[in-house]
C-alpha atoms as a PDB file:
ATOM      1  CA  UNK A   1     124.377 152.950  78.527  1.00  0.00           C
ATOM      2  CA  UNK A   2     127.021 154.151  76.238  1.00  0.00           C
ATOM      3  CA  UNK A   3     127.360 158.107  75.471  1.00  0.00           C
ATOM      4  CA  UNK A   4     128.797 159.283  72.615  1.00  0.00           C
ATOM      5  CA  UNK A   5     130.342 162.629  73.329  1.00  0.00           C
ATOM      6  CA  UNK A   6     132.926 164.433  71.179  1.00  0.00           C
ATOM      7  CA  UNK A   7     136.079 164.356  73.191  1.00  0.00           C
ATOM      8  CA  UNK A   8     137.173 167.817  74.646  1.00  0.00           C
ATOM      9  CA  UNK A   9     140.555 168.440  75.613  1.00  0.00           C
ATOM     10  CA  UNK A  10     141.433 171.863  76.676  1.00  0.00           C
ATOM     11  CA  UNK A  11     144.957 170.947  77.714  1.00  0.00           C
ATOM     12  CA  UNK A  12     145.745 169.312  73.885  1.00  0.00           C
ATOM     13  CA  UNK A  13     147.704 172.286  72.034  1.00  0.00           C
ATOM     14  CA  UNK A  14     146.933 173.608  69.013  1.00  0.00           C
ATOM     15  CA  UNK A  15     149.073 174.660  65.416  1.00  0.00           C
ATOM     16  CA  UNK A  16     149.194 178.613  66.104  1.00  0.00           C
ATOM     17  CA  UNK A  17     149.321 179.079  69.296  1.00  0.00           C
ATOM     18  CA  UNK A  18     150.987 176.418  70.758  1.00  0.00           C
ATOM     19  CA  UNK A  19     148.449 176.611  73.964  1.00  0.00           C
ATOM     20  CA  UNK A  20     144.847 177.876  73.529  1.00  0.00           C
ATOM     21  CA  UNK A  21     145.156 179.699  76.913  1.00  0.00           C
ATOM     22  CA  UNK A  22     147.523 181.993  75.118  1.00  0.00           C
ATOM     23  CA  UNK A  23     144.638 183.720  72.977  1.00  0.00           C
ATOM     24  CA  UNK A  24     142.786 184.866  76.701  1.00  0.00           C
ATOM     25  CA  UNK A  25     143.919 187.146  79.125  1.00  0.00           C
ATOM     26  CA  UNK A  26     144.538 185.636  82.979  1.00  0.00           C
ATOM     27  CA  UNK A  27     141.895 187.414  84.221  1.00  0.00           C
ATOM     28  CA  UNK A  28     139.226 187.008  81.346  1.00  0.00           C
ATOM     29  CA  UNK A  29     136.362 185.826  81.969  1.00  0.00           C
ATOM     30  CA  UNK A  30     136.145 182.624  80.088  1.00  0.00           C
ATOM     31  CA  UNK A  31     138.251 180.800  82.971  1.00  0.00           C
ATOM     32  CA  UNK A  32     135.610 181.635  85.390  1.00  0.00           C
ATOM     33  CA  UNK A  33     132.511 180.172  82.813  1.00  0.00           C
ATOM     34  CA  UNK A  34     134.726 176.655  82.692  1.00  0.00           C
ATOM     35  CA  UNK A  35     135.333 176.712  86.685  1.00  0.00           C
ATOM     36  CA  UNK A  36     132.003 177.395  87.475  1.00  0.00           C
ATOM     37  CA  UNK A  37     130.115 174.721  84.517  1.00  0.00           C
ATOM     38  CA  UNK A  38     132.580 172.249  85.821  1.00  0.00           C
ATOM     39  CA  UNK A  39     131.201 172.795  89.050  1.00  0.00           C
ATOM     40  CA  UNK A  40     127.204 172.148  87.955  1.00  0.00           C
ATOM     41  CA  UNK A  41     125.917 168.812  88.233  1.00  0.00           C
ATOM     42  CA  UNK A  42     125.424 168.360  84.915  1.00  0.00           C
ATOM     43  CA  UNK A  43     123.698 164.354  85.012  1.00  0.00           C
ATOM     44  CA  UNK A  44     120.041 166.101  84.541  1.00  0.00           C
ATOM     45  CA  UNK A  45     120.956 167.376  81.326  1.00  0.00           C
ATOM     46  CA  UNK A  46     119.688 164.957  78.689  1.00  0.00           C
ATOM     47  CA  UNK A  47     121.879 162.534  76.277  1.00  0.00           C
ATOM     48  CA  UNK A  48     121.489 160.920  73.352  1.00  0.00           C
ATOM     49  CA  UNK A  49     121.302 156.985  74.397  1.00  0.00           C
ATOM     50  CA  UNK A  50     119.863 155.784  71.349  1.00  0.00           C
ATOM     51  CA  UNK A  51     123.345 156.010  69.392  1.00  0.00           C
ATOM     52  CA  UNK A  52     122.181 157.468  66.375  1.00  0.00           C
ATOM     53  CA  UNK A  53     123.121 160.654  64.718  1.00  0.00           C
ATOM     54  CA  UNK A  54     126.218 162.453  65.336  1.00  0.00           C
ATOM     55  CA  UNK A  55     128.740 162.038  68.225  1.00  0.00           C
ATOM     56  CA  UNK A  56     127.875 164.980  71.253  1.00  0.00           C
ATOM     57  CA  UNK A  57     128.945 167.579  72.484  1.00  0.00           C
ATOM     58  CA  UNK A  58     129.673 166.958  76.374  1.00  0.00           C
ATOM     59  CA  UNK A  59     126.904 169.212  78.330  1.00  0.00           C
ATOM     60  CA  UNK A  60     129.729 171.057  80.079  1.00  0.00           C
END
């Protein structure tokens, strides 16, 4: 069963800023939100396995 997710790299950097992380704070909240969904056991979320339409977003 092949997925077809969009491919997310938070690590790849970007034109202006050179490194996304540089737009947040340390302490904002956004890098608790992408600990904590990385943590959920996201396999009961539902995918596309027909492989029509549009590549997905990954559910985290």
């Amino acid at each position: 069963m092949v997925e077809r997710f969009v491919t997310v790299d938070r690590d790849t950097p970007m034109l202006l800023p050179p490194d996304l992380r540089d737009w947040v704070a340390d302490d904002d909240l956004v890098h608790f939100i992408i600990e904590a969904v990385d943590r959920l056991p996201l396999s009961s979320f539902k995918t596309n396995t027909r492989g029509c339409g549009n590549a997905q977003m990954p559910p985290h």
